[in-house]
C-alpha atoms as a PDB file:
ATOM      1  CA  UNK A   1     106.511  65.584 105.280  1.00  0.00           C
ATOM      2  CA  UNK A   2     105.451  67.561 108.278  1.00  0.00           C
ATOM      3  CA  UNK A   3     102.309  68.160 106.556  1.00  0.00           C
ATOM      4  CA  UNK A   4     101.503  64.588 106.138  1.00  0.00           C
ATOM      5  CA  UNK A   5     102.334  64.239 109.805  1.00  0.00           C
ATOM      6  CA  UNK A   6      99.901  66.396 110.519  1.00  0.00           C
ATOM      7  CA  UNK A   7      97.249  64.546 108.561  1.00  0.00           C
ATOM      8  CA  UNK A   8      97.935  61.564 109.797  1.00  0.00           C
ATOM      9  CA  UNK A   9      97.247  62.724 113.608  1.00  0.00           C
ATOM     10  CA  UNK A  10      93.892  63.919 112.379  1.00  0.00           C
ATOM     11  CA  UNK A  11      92.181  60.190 113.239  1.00  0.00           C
ATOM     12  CA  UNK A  12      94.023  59.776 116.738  1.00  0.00           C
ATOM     13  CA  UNK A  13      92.986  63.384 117.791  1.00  0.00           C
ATOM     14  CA  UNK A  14      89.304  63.336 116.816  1.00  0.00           C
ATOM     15  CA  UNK A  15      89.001  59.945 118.800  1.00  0.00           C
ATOM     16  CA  UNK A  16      90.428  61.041 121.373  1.00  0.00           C
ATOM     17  CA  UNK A  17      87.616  63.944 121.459  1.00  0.00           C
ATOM     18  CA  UNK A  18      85.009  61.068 120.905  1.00  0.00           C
ATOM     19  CA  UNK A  19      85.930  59.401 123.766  1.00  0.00           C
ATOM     20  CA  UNK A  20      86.190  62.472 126.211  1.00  0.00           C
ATOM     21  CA  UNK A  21      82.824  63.124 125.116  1.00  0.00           C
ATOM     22  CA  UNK A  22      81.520  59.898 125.578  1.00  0.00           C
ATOM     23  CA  UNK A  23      83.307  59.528 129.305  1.00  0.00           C
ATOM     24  CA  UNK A  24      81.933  62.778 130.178  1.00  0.00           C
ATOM     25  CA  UNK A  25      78.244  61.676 129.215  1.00  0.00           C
ATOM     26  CA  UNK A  26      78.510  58.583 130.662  1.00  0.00           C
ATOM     27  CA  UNK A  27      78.536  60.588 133.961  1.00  0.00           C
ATOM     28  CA  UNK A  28      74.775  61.103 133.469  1.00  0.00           C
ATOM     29  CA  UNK A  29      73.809  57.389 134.623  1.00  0.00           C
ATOM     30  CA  UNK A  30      75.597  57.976 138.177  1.00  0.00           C
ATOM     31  CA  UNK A  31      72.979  59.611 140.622  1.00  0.00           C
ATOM     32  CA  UNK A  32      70.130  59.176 137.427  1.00  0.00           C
ATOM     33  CA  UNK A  33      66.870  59.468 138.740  1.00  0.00           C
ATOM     34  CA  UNK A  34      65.361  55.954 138.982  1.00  0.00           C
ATOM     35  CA  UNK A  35      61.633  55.057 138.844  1.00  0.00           C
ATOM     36  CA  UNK A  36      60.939  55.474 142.488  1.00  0.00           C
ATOM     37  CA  UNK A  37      62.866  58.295 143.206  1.00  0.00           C
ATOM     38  CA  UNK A  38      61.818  60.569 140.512  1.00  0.00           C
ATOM     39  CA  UNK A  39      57.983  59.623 141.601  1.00  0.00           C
ATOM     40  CA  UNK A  40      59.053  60.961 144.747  1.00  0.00           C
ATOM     41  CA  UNK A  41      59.377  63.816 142.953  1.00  0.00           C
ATOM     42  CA  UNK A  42      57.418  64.554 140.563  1.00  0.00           C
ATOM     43  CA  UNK A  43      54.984  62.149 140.511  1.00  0.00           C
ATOM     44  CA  UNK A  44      53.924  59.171 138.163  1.00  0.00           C
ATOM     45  CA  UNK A  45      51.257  59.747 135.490  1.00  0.00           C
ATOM     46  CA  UNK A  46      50.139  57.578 133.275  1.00  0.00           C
ATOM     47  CA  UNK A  47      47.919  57.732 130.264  1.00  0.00           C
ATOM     48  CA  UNK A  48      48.978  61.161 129.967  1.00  0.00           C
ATOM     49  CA  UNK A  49      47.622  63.844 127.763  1.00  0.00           C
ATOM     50  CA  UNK A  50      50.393  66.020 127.886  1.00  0.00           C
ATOM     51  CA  UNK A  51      53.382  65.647 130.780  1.00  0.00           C
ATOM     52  CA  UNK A  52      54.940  68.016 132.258  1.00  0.00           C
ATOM     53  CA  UNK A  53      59.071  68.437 132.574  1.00  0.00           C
ATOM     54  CA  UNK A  54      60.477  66.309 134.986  1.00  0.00           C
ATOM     55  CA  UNK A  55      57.326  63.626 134.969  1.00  0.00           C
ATOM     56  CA  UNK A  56      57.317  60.329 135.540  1.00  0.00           C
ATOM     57  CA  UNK A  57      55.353  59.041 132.913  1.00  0.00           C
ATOM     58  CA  UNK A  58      54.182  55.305 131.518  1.00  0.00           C
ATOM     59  CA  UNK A  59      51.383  54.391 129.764  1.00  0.00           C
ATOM     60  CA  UNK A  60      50.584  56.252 126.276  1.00  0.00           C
ATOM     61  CA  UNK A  61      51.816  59.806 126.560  1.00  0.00           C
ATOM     62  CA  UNK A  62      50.199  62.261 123.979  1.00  0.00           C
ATOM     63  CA  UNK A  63      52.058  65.817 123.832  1.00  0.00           C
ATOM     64  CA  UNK A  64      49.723  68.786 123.706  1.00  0.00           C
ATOM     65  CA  UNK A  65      51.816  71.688 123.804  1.00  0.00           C
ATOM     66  CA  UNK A  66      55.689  72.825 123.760  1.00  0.00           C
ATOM     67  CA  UNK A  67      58.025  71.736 126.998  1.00  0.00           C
ATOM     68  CA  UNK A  68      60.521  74.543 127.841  1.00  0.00           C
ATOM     69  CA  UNK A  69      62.473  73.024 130.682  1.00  0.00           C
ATOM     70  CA  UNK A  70      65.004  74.072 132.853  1.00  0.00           C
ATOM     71  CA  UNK A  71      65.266  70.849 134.088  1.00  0.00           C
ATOM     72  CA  UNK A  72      64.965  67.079 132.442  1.00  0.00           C
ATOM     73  CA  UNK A  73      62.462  66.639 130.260  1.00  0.00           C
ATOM     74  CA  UNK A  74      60.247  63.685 130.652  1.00  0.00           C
ATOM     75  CA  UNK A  75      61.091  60.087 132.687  1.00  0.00           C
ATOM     76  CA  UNK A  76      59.855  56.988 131.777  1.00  0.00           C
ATOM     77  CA  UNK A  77      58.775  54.665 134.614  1.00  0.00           C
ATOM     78  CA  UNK A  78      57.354  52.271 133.324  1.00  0.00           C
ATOM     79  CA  UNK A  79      57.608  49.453 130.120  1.00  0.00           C
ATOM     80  CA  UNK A  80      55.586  49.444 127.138  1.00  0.00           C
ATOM     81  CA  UNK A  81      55.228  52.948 127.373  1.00  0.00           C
ATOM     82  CA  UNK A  82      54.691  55.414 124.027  1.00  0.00           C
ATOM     83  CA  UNK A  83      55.412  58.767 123.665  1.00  0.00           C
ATOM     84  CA  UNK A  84      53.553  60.459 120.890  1.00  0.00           C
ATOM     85  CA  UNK A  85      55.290  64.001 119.904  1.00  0.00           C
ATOM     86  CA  UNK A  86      52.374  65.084 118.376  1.00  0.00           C
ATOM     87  CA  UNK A  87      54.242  67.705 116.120  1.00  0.00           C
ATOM     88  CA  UNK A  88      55.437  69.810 119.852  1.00  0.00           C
ATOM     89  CA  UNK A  89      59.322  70.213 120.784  1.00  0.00           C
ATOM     90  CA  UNK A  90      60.854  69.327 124.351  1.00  0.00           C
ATOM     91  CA  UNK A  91      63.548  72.415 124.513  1.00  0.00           C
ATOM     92  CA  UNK A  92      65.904  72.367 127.419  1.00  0.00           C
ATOM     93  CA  UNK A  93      68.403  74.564 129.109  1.00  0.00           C
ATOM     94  CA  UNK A  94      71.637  73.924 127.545  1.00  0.00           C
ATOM     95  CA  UNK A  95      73.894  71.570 126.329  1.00  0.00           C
ATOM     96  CA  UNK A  96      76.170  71.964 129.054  1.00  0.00           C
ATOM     97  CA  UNK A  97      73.248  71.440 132.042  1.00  0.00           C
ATOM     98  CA  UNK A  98      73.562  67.934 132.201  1.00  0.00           C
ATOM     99  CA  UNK A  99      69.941  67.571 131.526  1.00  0.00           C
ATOM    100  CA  UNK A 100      67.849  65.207 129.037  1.00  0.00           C
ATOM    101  CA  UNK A 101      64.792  65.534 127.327  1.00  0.00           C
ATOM    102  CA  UNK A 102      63.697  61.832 127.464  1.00  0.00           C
ATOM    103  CA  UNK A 103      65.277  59.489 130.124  1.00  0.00           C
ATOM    104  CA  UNK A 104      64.770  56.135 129.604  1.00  0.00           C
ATOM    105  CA  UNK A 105      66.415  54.374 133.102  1.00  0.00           C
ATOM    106  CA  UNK A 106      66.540  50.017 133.040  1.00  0.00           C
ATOM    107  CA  UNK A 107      62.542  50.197 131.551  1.00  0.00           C
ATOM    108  CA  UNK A 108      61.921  48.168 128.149  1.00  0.00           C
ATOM    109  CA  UNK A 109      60.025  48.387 125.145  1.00  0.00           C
ATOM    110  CA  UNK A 110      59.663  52.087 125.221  1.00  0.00           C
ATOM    111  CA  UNK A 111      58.874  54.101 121.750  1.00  0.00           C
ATOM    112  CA  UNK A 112      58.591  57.820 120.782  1.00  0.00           C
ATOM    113  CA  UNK A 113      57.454  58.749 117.783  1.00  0.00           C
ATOM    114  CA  UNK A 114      57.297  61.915 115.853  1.00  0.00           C
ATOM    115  CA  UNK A 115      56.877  64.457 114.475  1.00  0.00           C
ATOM    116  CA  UNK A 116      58.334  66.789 116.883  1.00  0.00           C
ATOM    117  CA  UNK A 117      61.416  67.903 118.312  1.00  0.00           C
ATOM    118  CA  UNK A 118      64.190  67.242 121.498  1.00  0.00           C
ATOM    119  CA  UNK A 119      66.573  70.264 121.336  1.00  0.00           C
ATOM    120  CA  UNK A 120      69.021  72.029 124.016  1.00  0.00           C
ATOM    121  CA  UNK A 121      69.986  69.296 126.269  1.00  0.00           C
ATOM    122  CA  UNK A 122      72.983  67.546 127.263  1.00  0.00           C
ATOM    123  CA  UNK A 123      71.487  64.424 125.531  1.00  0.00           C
ATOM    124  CA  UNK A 124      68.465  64.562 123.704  1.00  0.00           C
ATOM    125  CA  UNK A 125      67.504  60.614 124.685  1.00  0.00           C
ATOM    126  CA  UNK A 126      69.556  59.142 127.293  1.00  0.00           C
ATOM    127  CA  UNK A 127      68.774  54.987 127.406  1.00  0.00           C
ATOM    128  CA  UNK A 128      70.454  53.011 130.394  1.00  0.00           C
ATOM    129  CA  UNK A 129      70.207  49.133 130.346  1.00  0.00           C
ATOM    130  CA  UNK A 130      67.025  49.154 128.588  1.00  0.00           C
ATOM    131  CA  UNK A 131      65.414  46.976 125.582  1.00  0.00           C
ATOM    132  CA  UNK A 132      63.813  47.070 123.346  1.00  0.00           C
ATOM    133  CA  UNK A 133      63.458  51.282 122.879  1.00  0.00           C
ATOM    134  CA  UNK A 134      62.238  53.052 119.508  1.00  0.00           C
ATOM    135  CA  UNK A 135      62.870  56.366 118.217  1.00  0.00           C
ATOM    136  CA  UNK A 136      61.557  56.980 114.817  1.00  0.00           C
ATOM    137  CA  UNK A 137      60.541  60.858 113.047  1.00  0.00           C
ATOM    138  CA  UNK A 138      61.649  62.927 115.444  1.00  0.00           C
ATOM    139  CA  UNK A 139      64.435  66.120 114.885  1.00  0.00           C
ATOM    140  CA  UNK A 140      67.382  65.767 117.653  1.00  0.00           C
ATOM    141  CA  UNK A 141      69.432  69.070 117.362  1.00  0.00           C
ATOM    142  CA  UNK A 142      71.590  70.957 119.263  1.00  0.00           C
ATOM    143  CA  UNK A 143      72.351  68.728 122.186  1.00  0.00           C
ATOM    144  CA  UNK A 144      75.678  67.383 122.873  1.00  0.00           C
ATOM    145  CA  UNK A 145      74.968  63.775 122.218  1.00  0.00           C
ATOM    146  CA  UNK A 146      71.160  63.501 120.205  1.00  0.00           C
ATOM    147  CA  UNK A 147      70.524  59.757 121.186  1.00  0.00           C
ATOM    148  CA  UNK A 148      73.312  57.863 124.134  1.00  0.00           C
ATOM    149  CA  UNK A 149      73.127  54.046 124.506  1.00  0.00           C
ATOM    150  CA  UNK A 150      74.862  52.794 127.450  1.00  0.00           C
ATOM    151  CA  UNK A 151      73.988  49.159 128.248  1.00  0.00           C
ATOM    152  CA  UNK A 152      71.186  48.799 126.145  1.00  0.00           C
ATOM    153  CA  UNK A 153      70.068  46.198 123.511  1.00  0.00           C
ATOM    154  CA  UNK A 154      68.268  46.098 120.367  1.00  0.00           C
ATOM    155  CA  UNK A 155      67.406  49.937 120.157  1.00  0.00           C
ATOM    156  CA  UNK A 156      66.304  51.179 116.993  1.00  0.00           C
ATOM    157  CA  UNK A 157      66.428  54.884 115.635  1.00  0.00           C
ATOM    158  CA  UNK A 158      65.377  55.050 112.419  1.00  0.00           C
ATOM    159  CA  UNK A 159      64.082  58.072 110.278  1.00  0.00           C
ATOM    160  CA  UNK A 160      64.883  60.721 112.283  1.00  0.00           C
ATOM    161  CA  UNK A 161      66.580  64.112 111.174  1.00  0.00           C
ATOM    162  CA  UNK A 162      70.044  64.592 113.728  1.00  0.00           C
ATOM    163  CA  UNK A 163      71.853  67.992 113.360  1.00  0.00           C
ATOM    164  CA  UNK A 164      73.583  70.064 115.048  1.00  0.00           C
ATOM    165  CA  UNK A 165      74.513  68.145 118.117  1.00  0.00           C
ATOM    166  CA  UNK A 166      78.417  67.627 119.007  1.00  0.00           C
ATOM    167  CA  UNK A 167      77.534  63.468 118.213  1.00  0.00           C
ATOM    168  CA  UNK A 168      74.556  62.424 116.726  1.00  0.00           C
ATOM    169  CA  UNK A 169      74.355  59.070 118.032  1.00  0.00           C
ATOM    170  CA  UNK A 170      76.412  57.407 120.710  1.00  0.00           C
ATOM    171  CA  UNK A 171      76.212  53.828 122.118  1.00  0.00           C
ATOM    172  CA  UNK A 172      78.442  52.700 124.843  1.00  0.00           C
ATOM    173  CA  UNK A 173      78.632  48.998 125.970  1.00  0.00           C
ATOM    174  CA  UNK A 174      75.119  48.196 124.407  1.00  0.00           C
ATOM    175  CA  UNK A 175      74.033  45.018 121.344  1.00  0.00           C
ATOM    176  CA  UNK A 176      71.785  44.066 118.689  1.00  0.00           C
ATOM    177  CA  UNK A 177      71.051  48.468 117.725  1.00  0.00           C
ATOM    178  CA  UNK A 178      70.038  49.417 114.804  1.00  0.00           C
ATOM    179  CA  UNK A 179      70.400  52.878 113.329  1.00  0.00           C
ATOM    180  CA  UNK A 180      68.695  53.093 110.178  1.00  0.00           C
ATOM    181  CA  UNK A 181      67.241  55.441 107.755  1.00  0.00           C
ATOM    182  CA  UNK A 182      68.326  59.369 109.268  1.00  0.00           C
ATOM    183  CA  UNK A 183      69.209  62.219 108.266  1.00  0.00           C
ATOM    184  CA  UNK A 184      72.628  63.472 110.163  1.00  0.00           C
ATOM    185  CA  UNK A 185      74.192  66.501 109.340  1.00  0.00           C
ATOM    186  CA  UNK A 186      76.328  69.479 110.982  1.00  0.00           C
ATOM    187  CA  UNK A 187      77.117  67.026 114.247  1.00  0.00           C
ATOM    188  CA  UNK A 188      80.716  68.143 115.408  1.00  0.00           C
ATOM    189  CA  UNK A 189      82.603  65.327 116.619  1.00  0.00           C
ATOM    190  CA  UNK A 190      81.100  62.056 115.311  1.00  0.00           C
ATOM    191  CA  UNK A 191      78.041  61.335 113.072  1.00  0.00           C
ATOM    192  CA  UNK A 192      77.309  57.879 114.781  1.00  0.00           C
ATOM    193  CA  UNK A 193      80.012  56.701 117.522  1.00  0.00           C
ATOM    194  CA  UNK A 194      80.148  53.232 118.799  1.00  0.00           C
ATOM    195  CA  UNK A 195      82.417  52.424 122.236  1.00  0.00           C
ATOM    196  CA  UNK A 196      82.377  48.506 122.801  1.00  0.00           C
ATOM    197  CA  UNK A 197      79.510  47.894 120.797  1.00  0.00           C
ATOM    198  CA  UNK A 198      78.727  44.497 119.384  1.00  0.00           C
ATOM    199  CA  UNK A 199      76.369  42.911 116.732  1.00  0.00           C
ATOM    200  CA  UNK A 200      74.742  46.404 115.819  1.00  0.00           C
ATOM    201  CA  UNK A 201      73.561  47.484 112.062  1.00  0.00           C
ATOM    202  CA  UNK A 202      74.089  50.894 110.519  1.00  0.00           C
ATOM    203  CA  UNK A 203      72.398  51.218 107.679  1.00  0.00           C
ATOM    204  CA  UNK A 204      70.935  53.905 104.411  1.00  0.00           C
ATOM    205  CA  UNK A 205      71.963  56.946 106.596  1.00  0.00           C
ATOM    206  CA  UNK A 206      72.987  60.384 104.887  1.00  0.00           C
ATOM    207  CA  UNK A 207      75.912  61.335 107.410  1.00  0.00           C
ATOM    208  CA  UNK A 208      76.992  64.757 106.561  1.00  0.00           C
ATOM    209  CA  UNK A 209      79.975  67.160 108.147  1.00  0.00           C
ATOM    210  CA  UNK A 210      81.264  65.775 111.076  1.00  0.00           C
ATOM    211  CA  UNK A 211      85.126  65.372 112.243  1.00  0.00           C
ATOM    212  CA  UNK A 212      83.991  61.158 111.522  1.00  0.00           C
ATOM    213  CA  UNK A 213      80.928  60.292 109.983  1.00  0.00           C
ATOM    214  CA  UNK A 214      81.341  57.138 111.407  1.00  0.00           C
ATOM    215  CA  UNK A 215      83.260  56.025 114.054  1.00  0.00           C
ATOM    216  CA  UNK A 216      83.873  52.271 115.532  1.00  0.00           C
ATOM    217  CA  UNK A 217      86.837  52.007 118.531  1.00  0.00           C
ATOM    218  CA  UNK A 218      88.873  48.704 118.753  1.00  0.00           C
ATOM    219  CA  UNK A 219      86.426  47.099 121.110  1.00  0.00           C
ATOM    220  CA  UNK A 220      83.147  47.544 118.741  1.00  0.00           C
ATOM    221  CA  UNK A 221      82.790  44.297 117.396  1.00  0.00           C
ATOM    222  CA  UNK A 222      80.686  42.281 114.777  1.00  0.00           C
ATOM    223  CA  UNK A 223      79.008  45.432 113.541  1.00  0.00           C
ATOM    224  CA  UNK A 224      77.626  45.816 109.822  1.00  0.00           C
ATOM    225  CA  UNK A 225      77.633  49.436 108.320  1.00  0.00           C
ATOM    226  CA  UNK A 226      75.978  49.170 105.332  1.00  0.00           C
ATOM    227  CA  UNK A 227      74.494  50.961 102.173  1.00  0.00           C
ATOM    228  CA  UNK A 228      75.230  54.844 103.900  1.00  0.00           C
ATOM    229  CA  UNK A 229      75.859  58.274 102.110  1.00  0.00           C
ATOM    230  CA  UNK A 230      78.524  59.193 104.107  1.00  0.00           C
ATOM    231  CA  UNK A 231      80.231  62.532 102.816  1.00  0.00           C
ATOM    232  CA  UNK A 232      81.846  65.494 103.485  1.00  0.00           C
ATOM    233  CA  UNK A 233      83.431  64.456 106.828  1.00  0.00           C
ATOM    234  CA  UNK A 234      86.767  64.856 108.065  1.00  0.00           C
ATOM    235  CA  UNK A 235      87.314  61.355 108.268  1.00  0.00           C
ATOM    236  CA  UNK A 236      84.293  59.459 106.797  1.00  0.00           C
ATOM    237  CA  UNK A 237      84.522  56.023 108.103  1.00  0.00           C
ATOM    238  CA  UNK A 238      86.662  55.228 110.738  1.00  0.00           C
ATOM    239  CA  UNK A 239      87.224  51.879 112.064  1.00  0.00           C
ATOM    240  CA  UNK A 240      89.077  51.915 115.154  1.00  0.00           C
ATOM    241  CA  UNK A 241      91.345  54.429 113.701  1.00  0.00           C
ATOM    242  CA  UNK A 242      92.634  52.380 110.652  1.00  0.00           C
ATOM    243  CA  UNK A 243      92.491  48.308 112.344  1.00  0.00           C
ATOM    244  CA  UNK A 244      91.966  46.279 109.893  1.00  0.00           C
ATOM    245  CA  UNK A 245      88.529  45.344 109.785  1.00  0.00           C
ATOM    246  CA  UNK A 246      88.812  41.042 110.204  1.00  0.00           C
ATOM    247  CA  UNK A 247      90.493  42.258 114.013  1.00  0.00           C
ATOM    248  CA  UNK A 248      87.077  43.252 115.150  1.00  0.00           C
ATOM    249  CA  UNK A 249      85.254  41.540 112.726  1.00  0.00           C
ATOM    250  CA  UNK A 250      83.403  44.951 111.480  1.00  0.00           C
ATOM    251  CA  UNK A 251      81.764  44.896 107.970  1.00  0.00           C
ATOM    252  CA  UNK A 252      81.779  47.621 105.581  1.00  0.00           C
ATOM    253  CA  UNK A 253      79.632  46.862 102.769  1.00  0.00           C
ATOM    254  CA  UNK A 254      78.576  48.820  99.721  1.00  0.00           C
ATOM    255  CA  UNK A 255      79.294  52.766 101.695  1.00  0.00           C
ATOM    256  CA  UNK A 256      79.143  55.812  99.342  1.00  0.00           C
ATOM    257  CA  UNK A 257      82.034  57.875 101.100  1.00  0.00           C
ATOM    258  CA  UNK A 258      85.197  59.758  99.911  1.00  0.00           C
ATOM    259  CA  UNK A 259      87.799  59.114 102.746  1.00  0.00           C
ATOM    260  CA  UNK A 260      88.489  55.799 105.478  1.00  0.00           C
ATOM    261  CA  UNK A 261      90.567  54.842 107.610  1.00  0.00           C
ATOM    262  CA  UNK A 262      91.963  52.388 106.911  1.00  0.00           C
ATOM    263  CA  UNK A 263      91.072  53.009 103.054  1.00  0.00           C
ATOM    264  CA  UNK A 264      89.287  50.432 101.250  1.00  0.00           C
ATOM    265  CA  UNK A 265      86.089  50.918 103.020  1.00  0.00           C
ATOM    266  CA  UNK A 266      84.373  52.967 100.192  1.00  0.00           C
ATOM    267  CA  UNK A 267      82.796  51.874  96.983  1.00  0.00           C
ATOM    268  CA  UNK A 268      85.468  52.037  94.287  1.00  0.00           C
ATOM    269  CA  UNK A 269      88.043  53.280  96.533  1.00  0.00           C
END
């Protein structure tokens, strides 16, 4: 009996980490550099062929070589703009610096495409209040969160590989994301971690050993998580920490996965 006690702690504790995380992140939109102030600077360049860390960039971006920063990594100023990876990494100093490799502050339509890597930050993409962003073929490892969502809408990050990062993907207070398509493995805490987050699709990801492979808290509403390969977690779906799913409306729909909470959320079990 004190054994299943212990067990049944497990899904209240690893939230509870989730969260503290995702407070602690959500730190990194007070003081954020807007537009003006980080051209103030570091300058604004657009049509770039390769920026340097801590640019303000819009336009079409084209990476030339590796960024080692000990700083942030590139800004975005600007909508429409695309980032082309080009095959180079963004590296920063730490997960603990409170840095971020690509900062996407209240600009829309922004996409960054691979091949190439965002390693060693505190998040690897940080998006606040924008719309419309795209990640897709790009390697997020080793940061603390890989991609953070906080007030943004219809994001999409889709065939990316995301290991190795205490979450893989977090979105806070943001509709309409999709999350399709990646490759998560090794990410401590929380595969993909949703905190209020309505009318959002998670779908035909391999989520691999985490505490939760997936993780929804009371508020997340409306949200489809469908047709994932979600194994070898702690806890490998978690909605809300067992509410039943018609509270917040969540579907779970055709999941290959060994454990939920509540149970019932995996094919055939």
């Amino acid at each position: 009996m004190e054994l299943e006690g212990k067990r049944s702690s497990i899904p209240t504790m690893i939230a509870a980490s989730v969260l503290v995380t995702l407070i602690a992140l959500s730190t990194l939109t007070i003081g954020i550099a807007t537009p003006v102030a980080a051209q103030q600077l570091g300058g604004t360049l657009g049509a770039s062929t390769n920026a340097a860390c801590g640019q303000v960039v819009s336009g079409v971006v084209n990476l030339t070589a590796n960024l080692n920063c000990s700083g942030d990594g590139i800004i975005v100023g600007g909508p429409n703009t695309v980032i082309n990876m080009n095959g180079f990494s963004i590296t920063g100093p730490g997960q603990d610096s409170s840095k971020v490799a690509i900062m996407v502050p209240n600009v829309d339509n922004v996409v960054v495409n691979g091949p190439g890597s965002l390693s060693n930050f505190q998040a690897g993409v940080l998006l606040t209040g924008a719309n419309g962003f795209q990640i897709n073929s790009v390697i997020l490892s080793n940061n603390q969160i890989g991609t953070f969502m906080t007030g943004a809408e219809n994001a999409q990050v889709q065939q990316n590989i995301i290991q190795g990062n205490s979450i893989g993907v977090a979105s806070h207070s943001s509709t309409g994301s999709a999350i399709d398509s990646n490759l998560m493995n090794g990410n401590l805490l929380a595969g993909i971690t949703f905190v209020n987050t309505q009318q959002s699709n998670v779908g035909m990801n391999n989520v691999v050993g985490s505490q939760n492979g997936v993780f929804l808290d009371g508020q997340s509403s409306q949200n489809t998580i469908s047709a994932n390969n979600v194994l070898e977690n702690v806890i490998d779906l978690n909605n809300a920490n067992g509410l039943p799913t018609n509270i917040n409306a969540n579907q779970y729909v055709d999941n290959s996965c060994e454990t939920s909470n509540p149970s019932g959320l995996c094919i055939g079990r």
